[in-house]
PDB file of N, CA and C in Angstrom:
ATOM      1  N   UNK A   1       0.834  -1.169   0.000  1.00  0.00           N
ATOM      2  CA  UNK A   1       0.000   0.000   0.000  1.00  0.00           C
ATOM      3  C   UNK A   1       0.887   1.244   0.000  1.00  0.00           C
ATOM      4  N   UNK A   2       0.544   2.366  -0.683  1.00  0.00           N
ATOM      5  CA  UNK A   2       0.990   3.367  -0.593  1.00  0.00           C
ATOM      6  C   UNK A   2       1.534   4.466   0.616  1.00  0.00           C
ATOM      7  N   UNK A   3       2.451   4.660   0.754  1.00  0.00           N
ATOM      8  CA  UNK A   3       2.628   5.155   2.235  1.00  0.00           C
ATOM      9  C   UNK A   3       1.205   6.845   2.215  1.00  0.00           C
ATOM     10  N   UNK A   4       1.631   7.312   1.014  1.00  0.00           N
ATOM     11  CA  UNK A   4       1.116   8.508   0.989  1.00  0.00           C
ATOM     12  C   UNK A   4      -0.302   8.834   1.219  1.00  0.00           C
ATOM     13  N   UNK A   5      -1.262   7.455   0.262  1.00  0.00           N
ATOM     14  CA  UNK A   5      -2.591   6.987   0.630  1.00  0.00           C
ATOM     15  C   UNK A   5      -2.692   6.769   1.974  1.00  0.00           C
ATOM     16  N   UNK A   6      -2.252   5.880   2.582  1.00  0.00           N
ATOM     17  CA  UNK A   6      -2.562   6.120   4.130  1.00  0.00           C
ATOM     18  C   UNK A   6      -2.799   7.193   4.661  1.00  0.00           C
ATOM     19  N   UNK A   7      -1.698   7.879   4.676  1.00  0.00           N
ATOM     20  CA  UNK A   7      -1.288   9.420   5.478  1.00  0.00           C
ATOM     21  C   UNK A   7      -2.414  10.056   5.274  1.00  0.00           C
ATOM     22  N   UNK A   8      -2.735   9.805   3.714  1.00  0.00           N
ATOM     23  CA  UNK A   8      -4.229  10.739   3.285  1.00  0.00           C
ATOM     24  C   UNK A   8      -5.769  10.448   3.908  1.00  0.00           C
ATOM     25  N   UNK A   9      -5.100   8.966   4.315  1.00  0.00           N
ATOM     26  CA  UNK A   9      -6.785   8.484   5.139  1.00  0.00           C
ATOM     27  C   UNK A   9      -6.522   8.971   6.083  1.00  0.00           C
ATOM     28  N   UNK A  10      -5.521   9.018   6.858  1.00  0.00           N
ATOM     29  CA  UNK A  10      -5.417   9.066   8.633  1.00  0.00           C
ATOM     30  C   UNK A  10      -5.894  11.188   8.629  1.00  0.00           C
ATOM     31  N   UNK A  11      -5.318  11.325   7.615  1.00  0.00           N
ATOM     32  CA  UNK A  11      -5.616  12.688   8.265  1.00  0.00           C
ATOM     33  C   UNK A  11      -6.895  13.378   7.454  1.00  0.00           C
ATOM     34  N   UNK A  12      -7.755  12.499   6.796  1.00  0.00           N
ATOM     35  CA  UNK A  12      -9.014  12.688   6.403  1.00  0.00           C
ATOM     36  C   UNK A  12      -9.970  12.454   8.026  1.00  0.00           C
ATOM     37  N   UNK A  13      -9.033  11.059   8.445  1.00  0.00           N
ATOM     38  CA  UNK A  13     -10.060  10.275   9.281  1.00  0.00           C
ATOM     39  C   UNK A  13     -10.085  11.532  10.533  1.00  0.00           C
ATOM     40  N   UNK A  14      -8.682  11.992  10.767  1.00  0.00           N
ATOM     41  CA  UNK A  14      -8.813  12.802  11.714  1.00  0.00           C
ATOM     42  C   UNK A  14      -9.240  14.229  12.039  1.00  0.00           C
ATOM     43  N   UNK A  15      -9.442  14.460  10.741  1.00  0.00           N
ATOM     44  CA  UNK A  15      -9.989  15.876  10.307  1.00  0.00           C
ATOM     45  C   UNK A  15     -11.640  15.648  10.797  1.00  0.00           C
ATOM     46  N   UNK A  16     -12.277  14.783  10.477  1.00  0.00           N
ATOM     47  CA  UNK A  16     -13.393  14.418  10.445  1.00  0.00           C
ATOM     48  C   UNK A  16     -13.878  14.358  11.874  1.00  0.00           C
ATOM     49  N   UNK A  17     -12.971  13.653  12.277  1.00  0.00           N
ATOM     50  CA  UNK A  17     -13.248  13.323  13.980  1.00  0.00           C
ATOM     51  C   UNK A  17     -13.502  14.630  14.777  1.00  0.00           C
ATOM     52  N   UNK A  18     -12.151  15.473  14.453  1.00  0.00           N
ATOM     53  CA  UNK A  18     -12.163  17.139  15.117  1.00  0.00           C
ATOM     54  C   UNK A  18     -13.648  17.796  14.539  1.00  0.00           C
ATOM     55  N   UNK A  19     -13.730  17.521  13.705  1.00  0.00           N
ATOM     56  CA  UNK A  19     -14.562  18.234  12.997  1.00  0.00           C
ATOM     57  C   UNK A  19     -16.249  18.176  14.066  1.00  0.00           C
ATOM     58  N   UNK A  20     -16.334  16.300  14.131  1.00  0.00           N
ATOM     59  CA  UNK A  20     -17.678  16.002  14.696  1.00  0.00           C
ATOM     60  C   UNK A  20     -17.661  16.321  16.324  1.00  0.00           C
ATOM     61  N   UNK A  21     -15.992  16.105  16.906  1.00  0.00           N
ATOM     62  CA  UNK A  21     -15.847  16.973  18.430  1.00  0.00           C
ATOM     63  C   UNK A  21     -16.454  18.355  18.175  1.00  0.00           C
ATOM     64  N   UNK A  22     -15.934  19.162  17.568  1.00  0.00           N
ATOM     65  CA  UNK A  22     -16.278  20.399  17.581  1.00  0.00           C
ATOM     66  C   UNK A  22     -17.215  20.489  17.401  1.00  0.00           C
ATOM     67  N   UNK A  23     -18.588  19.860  16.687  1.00  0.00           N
ATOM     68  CA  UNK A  23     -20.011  19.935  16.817  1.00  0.00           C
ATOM     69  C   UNK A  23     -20.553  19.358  18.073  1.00  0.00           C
ATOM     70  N   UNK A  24     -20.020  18.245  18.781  1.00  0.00           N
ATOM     71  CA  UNK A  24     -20.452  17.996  19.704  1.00  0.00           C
ATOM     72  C   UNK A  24     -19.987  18.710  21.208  1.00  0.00           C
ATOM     73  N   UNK A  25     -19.109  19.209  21.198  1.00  0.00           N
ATOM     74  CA  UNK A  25     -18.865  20.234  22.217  1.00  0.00           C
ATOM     75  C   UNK A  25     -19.476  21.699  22.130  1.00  0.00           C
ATOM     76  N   UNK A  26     -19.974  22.083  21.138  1.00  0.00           N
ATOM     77  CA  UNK A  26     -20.597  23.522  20.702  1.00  0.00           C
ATOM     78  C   UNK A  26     -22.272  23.769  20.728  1.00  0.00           C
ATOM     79  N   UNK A  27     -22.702  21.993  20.857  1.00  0.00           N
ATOM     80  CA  UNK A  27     -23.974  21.875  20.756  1.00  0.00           C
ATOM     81  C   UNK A  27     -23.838  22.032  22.579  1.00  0.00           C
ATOM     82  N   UNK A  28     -25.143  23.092  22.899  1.00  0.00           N
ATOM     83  CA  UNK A  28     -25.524  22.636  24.501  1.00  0.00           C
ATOM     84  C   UNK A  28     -26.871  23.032  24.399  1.00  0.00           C
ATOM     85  N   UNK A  29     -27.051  21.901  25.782  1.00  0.00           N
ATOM     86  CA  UNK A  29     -28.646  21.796  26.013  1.00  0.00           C
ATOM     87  C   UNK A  29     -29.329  23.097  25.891  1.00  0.00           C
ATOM     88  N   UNK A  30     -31.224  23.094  25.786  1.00  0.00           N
ATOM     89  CA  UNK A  30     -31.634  24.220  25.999  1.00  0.00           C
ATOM     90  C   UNK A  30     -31.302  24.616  27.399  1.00  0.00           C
ATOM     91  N   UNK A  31     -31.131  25.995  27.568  1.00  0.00           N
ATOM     92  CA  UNK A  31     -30.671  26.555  28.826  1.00  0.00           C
ATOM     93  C   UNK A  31     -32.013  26.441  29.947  1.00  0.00           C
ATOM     94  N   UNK A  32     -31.301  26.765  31.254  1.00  0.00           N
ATOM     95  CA  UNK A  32     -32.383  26.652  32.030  1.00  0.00           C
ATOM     96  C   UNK A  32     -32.841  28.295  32.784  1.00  0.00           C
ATOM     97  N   UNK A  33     -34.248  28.577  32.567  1.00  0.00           N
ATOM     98  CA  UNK A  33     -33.980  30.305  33.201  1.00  0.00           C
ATOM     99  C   UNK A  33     -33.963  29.883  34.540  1.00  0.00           C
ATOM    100  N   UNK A  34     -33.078  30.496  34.901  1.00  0.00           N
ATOM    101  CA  UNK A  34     -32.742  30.711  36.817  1.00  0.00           C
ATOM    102  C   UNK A  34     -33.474  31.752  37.258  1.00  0.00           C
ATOM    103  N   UNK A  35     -34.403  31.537  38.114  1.00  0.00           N
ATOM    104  CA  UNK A  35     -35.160  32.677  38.994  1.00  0.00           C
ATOM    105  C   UNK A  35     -34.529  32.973  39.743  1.00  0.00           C
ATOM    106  N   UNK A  36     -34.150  34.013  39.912  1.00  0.00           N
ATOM    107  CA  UNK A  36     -33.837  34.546  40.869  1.00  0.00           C
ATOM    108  C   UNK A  36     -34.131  34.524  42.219  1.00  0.00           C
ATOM    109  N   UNK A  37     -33.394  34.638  43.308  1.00  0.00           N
ATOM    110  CA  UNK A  37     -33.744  34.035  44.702  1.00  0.00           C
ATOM    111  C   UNK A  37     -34.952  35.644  44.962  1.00  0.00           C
ATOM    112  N   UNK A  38     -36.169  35.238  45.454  1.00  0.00           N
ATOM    113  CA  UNK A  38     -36.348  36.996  45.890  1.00  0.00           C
ATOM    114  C   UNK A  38     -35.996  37.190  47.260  1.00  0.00           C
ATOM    115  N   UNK A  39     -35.969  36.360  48.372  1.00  0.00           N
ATOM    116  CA  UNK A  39     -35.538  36.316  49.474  1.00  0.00           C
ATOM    117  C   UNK A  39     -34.234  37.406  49.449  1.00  0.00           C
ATOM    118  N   UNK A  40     -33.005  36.622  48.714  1.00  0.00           N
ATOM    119  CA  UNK A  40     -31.574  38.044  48.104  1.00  0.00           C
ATOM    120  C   UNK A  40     -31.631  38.768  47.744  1.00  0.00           C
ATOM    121  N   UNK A  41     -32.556  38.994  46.566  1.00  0.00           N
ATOM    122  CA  UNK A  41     -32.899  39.961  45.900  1.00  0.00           C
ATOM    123  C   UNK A  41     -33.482  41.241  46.786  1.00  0.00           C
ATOM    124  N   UNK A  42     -34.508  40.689  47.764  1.00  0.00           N
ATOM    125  CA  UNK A  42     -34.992  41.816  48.580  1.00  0.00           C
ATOM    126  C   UNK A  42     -33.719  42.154  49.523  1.00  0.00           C
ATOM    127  N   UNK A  43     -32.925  41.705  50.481  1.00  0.00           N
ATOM    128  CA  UNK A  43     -32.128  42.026  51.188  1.00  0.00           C
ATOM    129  C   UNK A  43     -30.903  42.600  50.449  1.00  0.00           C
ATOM    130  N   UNK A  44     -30.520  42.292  49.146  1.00  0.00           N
ATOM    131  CA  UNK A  44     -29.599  43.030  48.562  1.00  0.00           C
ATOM    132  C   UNK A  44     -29.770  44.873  47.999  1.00  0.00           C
ATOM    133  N   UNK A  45     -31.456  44.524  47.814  1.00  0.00           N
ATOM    134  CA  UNK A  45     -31.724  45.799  47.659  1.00  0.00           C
ATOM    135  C   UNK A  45     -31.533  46.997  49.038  1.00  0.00           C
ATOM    136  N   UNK A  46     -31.815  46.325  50.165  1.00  0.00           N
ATOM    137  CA  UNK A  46     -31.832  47.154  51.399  1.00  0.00           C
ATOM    138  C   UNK A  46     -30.636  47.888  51.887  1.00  0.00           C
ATOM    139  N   UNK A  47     -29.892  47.370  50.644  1.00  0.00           N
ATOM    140  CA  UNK A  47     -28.403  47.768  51.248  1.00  0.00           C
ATOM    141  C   UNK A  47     -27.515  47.752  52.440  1.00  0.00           C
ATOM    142  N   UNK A  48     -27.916  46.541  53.056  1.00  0.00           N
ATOM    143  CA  UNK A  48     -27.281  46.511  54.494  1.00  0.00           C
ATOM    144  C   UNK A  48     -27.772  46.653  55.506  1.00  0.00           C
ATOM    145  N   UNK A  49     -29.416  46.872  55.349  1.00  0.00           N
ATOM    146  CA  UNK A  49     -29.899  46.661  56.432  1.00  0.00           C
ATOM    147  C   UNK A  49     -30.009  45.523  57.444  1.00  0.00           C
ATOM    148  N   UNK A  50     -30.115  45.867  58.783  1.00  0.00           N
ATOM    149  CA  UNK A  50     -29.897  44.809  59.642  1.00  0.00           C
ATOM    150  C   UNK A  50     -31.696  44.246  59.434  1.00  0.00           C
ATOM    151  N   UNK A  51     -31.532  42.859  59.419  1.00  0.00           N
ATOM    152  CA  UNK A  51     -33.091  42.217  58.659  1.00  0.00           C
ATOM    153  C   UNK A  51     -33.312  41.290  60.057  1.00  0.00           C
ATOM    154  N   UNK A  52     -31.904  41.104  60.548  1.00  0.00           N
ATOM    155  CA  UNK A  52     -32.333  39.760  61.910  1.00  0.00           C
ATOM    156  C   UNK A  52     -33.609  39.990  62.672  1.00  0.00           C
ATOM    157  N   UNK A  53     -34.078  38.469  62.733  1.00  0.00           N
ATOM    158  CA  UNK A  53     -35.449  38.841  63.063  1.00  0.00           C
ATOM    159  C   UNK A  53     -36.635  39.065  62.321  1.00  0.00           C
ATOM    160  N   UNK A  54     -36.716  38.976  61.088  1.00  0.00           N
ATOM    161  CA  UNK A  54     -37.652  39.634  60.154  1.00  0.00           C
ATOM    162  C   UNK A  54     -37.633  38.329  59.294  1.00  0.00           C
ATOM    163  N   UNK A  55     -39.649  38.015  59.112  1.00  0.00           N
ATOM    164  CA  UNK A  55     -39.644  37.209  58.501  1.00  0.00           C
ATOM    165  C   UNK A  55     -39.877  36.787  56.758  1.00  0.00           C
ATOM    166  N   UNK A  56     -39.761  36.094  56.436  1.00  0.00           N
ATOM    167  CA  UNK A  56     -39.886  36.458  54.987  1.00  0.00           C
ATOM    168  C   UNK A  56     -40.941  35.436  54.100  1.00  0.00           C
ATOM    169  N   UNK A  57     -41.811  36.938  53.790  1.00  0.00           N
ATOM    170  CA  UNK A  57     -42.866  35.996  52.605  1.00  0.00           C
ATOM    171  C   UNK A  57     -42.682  36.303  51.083  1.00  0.00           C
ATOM    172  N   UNK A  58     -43.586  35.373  50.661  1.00  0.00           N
ATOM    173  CA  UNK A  58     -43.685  35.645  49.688  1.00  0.00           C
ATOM    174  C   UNK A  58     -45.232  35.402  48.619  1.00  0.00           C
ATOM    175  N   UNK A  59     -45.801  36.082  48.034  1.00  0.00           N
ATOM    176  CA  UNK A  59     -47.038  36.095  47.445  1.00  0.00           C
ATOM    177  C   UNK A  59     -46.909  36.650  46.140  1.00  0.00           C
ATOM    178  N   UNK A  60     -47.948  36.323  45.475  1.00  0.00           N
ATOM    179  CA  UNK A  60     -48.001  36.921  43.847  1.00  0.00           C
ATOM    180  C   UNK A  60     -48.980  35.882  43.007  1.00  0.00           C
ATOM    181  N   UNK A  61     -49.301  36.425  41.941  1.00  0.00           N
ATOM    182  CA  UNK A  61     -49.889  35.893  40.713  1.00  0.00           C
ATOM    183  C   UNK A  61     -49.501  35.897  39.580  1.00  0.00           C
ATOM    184  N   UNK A  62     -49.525  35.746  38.186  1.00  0.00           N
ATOM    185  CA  UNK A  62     -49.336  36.226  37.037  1.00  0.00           C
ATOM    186  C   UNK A  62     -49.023  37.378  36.889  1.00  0.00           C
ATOM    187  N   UNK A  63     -49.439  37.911  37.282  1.00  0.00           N
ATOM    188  CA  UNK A  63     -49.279  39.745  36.908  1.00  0.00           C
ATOM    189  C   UNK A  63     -48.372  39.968  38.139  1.00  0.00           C
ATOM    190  N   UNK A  64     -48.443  39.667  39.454  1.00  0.00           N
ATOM    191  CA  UNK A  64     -47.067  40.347  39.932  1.00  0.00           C
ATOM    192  C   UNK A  64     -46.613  39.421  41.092  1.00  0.00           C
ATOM    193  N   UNK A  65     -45.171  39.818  41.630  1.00  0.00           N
ATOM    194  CA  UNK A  65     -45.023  39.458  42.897  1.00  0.00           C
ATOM    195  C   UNK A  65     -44.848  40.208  43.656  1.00  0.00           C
ATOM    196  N   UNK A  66     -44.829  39.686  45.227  1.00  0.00           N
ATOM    197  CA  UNK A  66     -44.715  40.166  46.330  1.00  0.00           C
ATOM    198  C   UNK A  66     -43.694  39.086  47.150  1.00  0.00           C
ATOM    199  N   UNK A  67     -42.583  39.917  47.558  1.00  0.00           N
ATOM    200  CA  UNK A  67     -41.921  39.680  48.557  1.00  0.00           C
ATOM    201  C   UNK A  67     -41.510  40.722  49.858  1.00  0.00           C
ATOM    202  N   UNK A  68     -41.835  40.213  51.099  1.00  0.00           N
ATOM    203  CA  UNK A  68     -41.732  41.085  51.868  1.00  0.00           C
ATOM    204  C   UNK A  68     -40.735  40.515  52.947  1.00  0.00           C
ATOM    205  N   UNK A  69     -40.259  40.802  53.797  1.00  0.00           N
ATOM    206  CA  UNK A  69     -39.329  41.057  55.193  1.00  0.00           C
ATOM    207  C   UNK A  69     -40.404  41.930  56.219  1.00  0.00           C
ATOM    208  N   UNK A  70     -41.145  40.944  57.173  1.00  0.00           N
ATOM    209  CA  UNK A  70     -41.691  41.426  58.388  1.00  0.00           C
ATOM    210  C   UNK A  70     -40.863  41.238  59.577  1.00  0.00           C
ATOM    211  N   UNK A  71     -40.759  42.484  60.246  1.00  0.00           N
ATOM    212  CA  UNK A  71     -39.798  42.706  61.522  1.00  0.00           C
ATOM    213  C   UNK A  71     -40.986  41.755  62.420  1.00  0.00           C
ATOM    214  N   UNK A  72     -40.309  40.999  63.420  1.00  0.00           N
ATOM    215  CA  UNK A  72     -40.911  39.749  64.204  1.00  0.00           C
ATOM    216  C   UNK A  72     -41.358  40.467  65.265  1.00  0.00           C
ATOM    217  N   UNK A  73     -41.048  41.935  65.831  1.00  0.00           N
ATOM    218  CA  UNK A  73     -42.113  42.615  66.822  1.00  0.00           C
ATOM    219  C   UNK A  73     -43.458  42.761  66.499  1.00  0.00           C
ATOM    220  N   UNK A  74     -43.632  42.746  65.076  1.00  0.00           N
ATOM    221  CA  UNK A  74     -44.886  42.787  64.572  1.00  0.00           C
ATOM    222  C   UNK A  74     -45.903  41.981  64.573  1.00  0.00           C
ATOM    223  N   UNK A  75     -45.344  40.951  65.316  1.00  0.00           N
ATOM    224  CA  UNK A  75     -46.461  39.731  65.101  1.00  0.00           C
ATOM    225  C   UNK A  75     -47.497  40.284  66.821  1.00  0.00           C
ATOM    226  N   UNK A  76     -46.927  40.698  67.497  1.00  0.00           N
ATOM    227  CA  UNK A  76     -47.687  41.173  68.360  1.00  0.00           C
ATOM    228  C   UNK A  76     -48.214  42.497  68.712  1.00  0.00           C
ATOM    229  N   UNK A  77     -48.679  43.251  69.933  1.00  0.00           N
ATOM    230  CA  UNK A  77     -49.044  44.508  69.707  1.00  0.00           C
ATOM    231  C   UNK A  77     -47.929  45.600  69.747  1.00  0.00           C
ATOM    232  N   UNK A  78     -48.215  46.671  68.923  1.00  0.00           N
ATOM    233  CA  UNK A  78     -46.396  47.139  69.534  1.00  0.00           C
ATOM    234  C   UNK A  78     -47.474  48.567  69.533  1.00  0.00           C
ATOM    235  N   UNK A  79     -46.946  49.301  70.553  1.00  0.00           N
ATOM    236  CA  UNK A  79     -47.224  50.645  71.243  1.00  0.00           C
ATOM    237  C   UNK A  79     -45.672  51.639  71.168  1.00  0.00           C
ATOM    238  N   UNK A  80     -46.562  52.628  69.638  1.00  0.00           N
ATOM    239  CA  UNK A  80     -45.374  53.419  69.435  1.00  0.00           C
ATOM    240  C   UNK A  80     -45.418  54.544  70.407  1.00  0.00           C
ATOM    241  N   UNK A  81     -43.941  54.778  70.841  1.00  0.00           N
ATOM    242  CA  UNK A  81     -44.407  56.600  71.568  1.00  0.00           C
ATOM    243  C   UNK A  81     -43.787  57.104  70.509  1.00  0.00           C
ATOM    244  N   UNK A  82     -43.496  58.202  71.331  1.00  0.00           N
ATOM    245  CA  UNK A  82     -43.004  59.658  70.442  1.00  0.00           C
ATOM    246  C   UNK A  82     -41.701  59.519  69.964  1.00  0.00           C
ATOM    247  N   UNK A  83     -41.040  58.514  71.047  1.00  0.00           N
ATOM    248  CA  UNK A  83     -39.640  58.614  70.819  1.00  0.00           C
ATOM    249  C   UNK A  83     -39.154  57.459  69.564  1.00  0.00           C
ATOM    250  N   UNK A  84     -40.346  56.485  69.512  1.00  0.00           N
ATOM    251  CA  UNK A  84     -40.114  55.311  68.409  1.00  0.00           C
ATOM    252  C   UNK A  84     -40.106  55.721  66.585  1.00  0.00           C
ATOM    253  N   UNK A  85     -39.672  56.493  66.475  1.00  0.00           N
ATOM    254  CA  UNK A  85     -39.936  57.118  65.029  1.00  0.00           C
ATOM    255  C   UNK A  85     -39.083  55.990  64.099  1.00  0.00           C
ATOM    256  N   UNK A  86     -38.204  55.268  64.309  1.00  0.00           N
ATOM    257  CA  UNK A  86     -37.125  54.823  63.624  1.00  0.00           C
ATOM    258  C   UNK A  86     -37.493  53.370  63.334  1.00  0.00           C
ATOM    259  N   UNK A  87     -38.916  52.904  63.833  1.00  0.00           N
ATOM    260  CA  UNK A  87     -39.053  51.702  63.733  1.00  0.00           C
ATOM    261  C   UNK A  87     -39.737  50.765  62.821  1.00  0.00           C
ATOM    262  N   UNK A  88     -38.853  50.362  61.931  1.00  0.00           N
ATOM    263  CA  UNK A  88     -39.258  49.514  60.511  1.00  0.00           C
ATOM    264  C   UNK A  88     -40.487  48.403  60.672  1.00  0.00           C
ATOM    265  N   UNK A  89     -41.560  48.252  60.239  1.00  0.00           N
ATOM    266  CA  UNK A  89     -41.777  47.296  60.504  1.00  0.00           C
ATOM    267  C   UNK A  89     -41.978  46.118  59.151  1.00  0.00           C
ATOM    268  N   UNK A  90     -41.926  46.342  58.171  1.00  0.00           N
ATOM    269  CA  UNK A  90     -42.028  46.020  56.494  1.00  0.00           C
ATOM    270  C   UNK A  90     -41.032  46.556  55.865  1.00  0.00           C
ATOM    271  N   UNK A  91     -40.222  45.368  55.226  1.00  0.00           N
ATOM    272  CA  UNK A  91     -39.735  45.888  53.685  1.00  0.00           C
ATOM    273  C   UNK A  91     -40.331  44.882  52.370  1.00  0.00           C
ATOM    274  N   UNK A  92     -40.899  45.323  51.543  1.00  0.00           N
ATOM    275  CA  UNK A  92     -41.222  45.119  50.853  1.00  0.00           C
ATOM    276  C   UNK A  92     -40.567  44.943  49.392  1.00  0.00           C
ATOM    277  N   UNK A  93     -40.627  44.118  48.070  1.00  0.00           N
ATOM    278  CA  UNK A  93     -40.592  44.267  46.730  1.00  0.00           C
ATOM    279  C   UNK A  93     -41.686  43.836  46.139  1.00  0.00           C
ATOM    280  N   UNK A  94     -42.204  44.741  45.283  1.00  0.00           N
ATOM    281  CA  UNK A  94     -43.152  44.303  44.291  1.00  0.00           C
ATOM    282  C   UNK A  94     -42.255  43.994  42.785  1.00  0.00           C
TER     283      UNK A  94
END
């Protein structure tokens, strides 16, 4: 057999091979959409607020969501005075 014919198969054969790697490494699955956490999403927005203690829901429909952060004093009665001005009790994202 021809030395040169060979050479010509082997590097047909191997051209071919790279060729079908490179389709099969370039092909990827359909992607998956990642939702976003809203739990992070809301506390990243707050910029650092201190949240300890505050519980977290979440609600919505088609048309929207709701995620909130309720401060845990709230679950009972809280009696503001004059001097309580500073006191969060909801953060919210719509």
């Amino acid at each position: 057999m021809n030395p040169l014919c060979s050479r010509t198969k082997f590097v047909s054969c191997l051209a071919i091979s790279l060729f079908v790697l490179s389709l099969l490494y370039s092909c990827t699955g359909p992607k998956k959409e990642t939702q976003p956490d809203p739990k992070a999403e809301l506390i990243s927005s707050l910029k650092g607020a201190n949240v300890d203690g505050y519980t977290f829901a979440e609600q919505g429909d088609e048309k929207q969501e709701i995620a909130s952060l309720t401060n845990g004093a709230a679950r009972d009665k809280i009696k503001l005075d004059k001097g309580t001005a500073n006191l969060v009790l909801n953060y919210s994202n719509v």
